[in-house]
Protein backbone atom coordinates (compact mmCIF):
# COMPACT_ATOMS: atom_id res chain seq x y z
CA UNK A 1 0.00 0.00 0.00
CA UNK A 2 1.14 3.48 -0.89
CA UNK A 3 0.11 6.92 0.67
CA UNK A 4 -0.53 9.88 -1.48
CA UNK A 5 -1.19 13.43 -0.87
CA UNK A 6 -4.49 14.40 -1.74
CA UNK A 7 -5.93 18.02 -2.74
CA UNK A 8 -9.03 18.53 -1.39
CA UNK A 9 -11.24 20.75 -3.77
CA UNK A 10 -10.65 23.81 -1.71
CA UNK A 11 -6.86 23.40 -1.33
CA UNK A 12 -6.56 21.27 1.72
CA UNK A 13 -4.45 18.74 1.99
CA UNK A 14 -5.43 14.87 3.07
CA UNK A 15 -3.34 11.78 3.54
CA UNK A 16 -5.03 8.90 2.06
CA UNK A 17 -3.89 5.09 1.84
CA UNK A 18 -4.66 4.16 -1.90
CA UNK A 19 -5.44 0.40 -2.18
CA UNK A 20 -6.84 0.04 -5.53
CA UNK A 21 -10.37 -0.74 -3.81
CA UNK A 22 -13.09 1.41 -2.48
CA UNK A 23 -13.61 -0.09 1.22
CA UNK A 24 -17.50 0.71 0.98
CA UNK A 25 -17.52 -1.70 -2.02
CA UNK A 26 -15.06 -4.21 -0.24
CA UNK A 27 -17.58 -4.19 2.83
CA UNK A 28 -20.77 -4.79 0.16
CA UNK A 29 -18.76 -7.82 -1.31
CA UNK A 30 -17.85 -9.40 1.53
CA UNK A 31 -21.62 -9.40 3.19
CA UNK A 32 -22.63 -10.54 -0.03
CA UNK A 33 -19.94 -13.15 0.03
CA UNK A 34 -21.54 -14.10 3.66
CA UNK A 35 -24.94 -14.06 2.44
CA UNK A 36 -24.07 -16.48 -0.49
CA UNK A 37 -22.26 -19.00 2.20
CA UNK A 38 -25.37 -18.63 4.45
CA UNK A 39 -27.48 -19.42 1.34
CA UNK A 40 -25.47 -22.80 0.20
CA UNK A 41 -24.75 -24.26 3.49
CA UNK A 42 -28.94 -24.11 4.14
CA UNK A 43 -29.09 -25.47 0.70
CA UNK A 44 -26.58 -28.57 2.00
CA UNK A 45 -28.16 -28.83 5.48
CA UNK A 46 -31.69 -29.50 3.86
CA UNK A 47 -30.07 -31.88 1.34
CA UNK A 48 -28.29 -33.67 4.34
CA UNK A 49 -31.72 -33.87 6.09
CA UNK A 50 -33.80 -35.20 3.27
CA UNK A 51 -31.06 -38.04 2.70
CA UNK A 52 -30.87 -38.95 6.18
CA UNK A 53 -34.91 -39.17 5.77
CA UNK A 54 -34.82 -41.45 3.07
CA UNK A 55 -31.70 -43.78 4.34
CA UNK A 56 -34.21 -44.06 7.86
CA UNK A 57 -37.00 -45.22 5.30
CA UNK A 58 -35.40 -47.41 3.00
CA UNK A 59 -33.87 -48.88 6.45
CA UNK A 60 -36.84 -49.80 7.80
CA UNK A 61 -38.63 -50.61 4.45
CA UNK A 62 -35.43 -53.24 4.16
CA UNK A 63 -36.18 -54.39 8.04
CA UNK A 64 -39.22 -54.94 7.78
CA UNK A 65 -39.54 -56.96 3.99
CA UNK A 66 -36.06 -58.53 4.05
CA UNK A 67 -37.11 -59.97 7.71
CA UNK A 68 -34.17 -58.41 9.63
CA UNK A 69 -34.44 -57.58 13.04
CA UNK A 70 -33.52 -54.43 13.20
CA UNK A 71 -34.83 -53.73 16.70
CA UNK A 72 -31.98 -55.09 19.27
CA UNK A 73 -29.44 -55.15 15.91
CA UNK A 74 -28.63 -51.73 15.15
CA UNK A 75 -28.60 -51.52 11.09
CA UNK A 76 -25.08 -52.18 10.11
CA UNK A 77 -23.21 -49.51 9.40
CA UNK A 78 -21.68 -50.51 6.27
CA UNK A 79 -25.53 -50.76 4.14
CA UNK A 80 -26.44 -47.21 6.11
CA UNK A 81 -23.16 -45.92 4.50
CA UNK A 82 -23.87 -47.25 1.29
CA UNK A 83 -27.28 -46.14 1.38
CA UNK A 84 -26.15 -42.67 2.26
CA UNK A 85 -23.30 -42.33 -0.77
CA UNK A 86 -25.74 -44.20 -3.25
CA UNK A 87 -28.17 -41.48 -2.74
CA UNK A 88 -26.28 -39.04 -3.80
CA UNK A 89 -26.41 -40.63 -7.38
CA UNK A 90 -29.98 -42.75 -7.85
CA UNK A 91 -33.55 -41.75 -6.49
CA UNK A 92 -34.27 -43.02 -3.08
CA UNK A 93 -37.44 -44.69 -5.23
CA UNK A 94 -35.02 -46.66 -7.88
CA UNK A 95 -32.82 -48.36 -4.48
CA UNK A 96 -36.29 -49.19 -2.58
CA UNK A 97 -37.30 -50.70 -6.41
CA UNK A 98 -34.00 -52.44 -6.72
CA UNK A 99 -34.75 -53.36 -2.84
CA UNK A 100 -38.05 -54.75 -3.81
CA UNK A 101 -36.13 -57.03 -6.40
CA UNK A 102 -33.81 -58.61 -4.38
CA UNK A 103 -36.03 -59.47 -1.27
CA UNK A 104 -38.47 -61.04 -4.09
CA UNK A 105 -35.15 -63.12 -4.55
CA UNK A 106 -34.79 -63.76 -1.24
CA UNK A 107 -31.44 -61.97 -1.72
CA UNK A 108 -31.19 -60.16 1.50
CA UNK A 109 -27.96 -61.19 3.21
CA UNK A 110 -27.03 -57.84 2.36
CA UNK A 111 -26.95 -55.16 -0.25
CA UNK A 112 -24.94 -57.00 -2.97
CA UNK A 113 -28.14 -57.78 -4.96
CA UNK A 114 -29.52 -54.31 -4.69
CA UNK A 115 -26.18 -53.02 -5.80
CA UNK A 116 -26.22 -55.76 -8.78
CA UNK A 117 -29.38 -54.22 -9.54
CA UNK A 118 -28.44 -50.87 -9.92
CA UNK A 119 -25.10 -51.43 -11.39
CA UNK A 120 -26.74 -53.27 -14.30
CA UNK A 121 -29.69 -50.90 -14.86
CA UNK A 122 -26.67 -48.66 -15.46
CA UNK A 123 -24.63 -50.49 -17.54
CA UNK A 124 -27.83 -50.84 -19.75
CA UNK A 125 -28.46 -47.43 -19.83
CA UNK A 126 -32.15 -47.66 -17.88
CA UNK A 127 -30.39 -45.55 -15.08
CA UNK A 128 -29.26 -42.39 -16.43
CA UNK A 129 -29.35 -38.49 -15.23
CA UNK A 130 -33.01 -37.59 -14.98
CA UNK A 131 -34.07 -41.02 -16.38
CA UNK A 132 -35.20 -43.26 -13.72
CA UNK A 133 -36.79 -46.34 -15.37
CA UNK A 134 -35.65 -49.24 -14.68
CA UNK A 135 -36.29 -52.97 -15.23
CA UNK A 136 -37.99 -55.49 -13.65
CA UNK A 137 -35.47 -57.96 -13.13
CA UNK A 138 -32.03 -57.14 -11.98
């Protein structure tokens, strides 16, 4: 930063510090910068809540159909986790369809099936971005 001497338009003198920046539009940015960040991290905390929602119902839709007794046995981590990161690619209704396939299988060690499911829906190109129907068989 470099100071100047500034003429005034009557003749008086003023020290300034010239920064390149006006601070009044510095101080506008940065609330707006705040604002923005307020904005997206509501935008992620509703996101984060609607997942959970649907992991807690595809959970208990699995408990109850796939006969697991989810009561004293706490769901095991490893299908909540893959519940959670799945739907963050594929519809919460396409997993509980894929779901609905496997436990008609009697496939419901785990979530291999499920994930067989999905992967080939995929792979045929019946699960795609904004295209969400699927097969009837996995």
């Amino acid at each position: 930063m470099t100071t100047s001497r500034v003429s005034t338009a009557d003749g008086n003198h003023l020290n300034e510090l010239i920064t390149g920046e006006d601070p009044h539009d510095k101080a506008i940015e940065l609330l707006e910068r705040e604002r923005q960040l307020r904005e997206y991290n509501e935008v992620l905390a509703a996101s984060y809540r609607r997942r959970e929602t649907q992991v807690k119902d595809l959970m208990k839709f699995w408990c109850k159909n796939a006969h697991w007794y989810c009561g004293l046995r706490r769901f095991p981590p490893r299908e909540a986790n893959w519940l959670r990161n799945t739907l963050l690619y594929v519809p919460a209704e396409v997993i509980r369809r894929a779901m609905e396939i496997a436990i008609a299988k009697g496939a419901t060690d785990n979530f291999a099936y499920v994930n067989a499911c999905l992967r080939n829906w995929k792979e045929r190109g019946e699960l795609t971005e904004g295209k969400h129907s699927v097969g009837t068989t996995g």
